[in-house]
Each structure stands twice: as C-alpha cells, then as structure tokens.
Protein backbone atom coordinates (compact mmCIF):
# COMPACT_ATOMS: atom_id res chain seq x y z
CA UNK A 1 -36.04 -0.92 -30.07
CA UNK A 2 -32.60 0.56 -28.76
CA UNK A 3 -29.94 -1.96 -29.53
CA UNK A 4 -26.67 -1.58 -26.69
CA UNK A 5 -23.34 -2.06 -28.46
CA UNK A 6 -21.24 -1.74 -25.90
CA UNK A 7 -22.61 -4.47 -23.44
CA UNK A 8 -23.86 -3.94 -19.74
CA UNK A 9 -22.76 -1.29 -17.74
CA UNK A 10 -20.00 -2.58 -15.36
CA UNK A 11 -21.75 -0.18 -12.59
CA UNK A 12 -25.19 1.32 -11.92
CA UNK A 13 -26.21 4.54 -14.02
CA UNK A 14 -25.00 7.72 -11.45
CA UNK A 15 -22.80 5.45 -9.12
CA UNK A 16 -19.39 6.94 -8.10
CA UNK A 17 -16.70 5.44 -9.66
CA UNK A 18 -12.88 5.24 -7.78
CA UNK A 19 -10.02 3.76 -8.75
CA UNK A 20 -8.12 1.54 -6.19
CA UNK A 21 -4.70 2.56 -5.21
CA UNK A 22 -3.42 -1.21 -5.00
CA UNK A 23 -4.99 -2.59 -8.21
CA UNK A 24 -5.61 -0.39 -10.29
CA UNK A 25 -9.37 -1.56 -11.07
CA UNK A 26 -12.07 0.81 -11.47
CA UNK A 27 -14.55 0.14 -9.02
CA UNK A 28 -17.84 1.84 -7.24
CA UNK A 29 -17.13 3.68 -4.35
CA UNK A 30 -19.05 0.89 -2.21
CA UNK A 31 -16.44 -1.26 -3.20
CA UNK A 32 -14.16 0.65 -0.85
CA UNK A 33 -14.38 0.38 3.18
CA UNK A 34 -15.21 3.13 4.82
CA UNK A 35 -12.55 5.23 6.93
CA UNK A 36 -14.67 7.41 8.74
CA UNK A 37 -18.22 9.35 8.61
CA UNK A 38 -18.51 12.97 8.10
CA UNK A 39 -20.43 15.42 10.66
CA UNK A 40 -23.71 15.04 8.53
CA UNK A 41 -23.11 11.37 8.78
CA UNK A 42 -22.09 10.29 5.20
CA UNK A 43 -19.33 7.87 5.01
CA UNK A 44 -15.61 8.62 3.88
CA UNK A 45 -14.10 6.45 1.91
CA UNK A 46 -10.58 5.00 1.80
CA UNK A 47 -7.94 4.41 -1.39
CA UNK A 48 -7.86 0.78 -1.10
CA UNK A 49 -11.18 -1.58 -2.20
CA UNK A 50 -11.91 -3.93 0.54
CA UNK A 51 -10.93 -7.02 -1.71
CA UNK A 52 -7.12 -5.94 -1.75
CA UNK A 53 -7.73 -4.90 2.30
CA UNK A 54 -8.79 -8.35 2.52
CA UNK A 55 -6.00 -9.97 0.67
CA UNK A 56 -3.42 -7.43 2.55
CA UNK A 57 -4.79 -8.48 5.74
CA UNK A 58 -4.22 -12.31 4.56
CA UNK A 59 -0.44 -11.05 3.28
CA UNK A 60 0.16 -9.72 7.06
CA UNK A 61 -1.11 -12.99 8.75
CA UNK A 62 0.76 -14.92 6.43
CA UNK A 63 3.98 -12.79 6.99
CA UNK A 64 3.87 -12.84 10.41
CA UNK A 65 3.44 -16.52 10.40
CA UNK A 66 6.68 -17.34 8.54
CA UNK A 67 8.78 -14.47 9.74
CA UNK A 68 9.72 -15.73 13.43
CA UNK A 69 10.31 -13.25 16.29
CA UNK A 70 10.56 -9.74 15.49
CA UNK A 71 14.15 -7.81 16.08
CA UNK A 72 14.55 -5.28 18.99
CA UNK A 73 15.98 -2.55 16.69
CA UNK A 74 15.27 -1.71 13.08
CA UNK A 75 17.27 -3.74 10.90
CA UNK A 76 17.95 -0.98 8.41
CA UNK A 77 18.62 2.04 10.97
CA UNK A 78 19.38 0.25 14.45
CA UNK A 79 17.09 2.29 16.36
CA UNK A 80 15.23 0.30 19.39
CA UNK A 81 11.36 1.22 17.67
CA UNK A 82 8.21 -0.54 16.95
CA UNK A 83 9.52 -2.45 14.10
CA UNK A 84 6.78 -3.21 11.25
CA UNK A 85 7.13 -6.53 8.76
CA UNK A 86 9.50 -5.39 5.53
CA UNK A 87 8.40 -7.53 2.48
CA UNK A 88 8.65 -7.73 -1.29
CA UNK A 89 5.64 -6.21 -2.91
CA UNK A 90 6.07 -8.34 -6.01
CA UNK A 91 7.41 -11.63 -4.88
CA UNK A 92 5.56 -11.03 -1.58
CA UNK A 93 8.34 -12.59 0.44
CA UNK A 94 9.29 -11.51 4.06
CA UNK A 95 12.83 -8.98 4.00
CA UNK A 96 13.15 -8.19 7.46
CA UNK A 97 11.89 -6.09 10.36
CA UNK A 98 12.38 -2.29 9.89
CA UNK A 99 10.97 1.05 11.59
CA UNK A 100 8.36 3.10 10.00
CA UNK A 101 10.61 5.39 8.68
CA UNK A 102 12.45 3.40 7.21
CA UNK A 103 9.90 1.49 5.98
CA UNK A 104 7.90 4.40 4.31
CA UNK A 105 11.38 5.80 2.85
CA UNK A 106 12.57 3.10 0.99
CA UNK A 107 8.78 2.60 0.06
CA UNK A 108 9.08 6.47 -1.59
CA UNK A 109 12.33 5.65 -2.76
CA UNK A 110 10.63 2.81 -5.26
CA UNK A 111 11.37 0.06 -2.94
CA UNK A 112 14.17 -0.68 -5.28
CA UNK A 113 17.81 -1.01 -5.05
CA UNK A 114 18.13 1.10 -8.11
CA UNK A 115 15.63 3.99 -6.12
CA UNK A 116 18.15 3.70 -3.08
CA UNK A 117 21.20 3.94 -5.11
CA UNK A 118 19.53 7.19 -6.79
CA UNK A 119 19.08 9.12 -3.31
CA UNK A 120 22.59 8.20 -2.49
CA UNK A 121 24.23 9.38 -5.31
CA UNK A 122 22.14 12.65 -4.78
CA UNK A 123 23.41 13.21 -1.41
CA UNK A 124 26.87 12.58 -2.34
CA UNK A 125 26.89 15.25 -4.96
CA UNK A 126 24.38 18.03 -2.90
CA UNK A 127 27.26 16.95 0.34
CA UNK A 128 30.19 18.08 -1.40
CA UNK A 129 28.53 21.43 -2.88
C-alpha cells in the first residue's frame, strides 16, 4: 500500500503547467485561451488564464459603463488618437482617457507617481549632460 503525503495532485501527471501573468496562480496550460494555432495545427497559448480574461473583460464593461463619453484627445499627451480607458489596477477605479502610448508608458513606468517622478528626474539629469 503506497500512502500519499502530500495530498492530490493539483493537475494531471504530464500536464503543462503556466503561470498566469495577472494572478500569479499556477495553472495547466488549458486554463489559458488560446491566441492562435500553429501550422501543424496545435494551439498557442496566451499569458493570461481565461478566468482573469473573463474578469478583465467584466472590468472593461464595467469601466466603460461609469466613465461617460470618451475625450477627443489624450488626456495625458493632447494628441487627437484612439483614446483607451486609464484605470487604477489596484483600486480598479476609472482615471481618465489616454492614448496607447501613453497608456503603455506609464504602465512600464510602474503606473505610479513615484515610477513617473523617477523617469523625470532621469531626463533632467541625462538633459543637462
């Protein structure tokens, strides 16, 4: 008789095993939607398990429910561009409407103040060199 210590196995013996970008969790690789399909047909998968897609794609409806009329111009940069719903990734609370790149930058930058203040005070030293 073989006694198991450890409990079940979270997964099936040999299944692939990812870790999702947006929480963290170890998960199967079935547990993630699939982006595309390769030329011998097997799926690609993305970083994100379809249970956060589904709860982003809740987030977005519920954003663009409560967030009125988007601007003509990005609220951050002024230029007239698609502008894409700016919120708080932990209070989840709408910020404004701002480009992609400006978006995606202060995304990189940490999506804090603090991250912001960082790449200005580097560009005010590199500026004057």
């Amino acid at each position: 008789m073989q006694f198991n210590l450890f409990g079940e196995l979270p997964f099936n013996e040999g299944a692939i095993i990812r870790q999702c970008r947006s929480c963290k969790e170890d998960k199967p690789e079935e547990s993630f939607y699939v982006t595309t399909h390769r030329k011998d047909g097997s799926p690609t998968y993305g970083y994100i398990c379809t249970d956060c897609k589904r709860n982003q794609a809740i987030l977005r409806t519920k954003l663009r429910m409560t967030s009125g009329e988007p601007t003509e111009k990005c609220q951050c940069c002024g230029v007239a561009d698609a502008v894409l719903i700016d919120h708080c990734h932990e209070t989840k609370e709408f910020r404004g409407w701002l480009c992609h790149n400006c978006n995606m930058g202060i995304g990189k930058l940490g999506d804090t103040l603090d991250g912001v203040q960082k790449a200005i005070t580097y560009l005010k030293k590199v500026d004057t060199a």
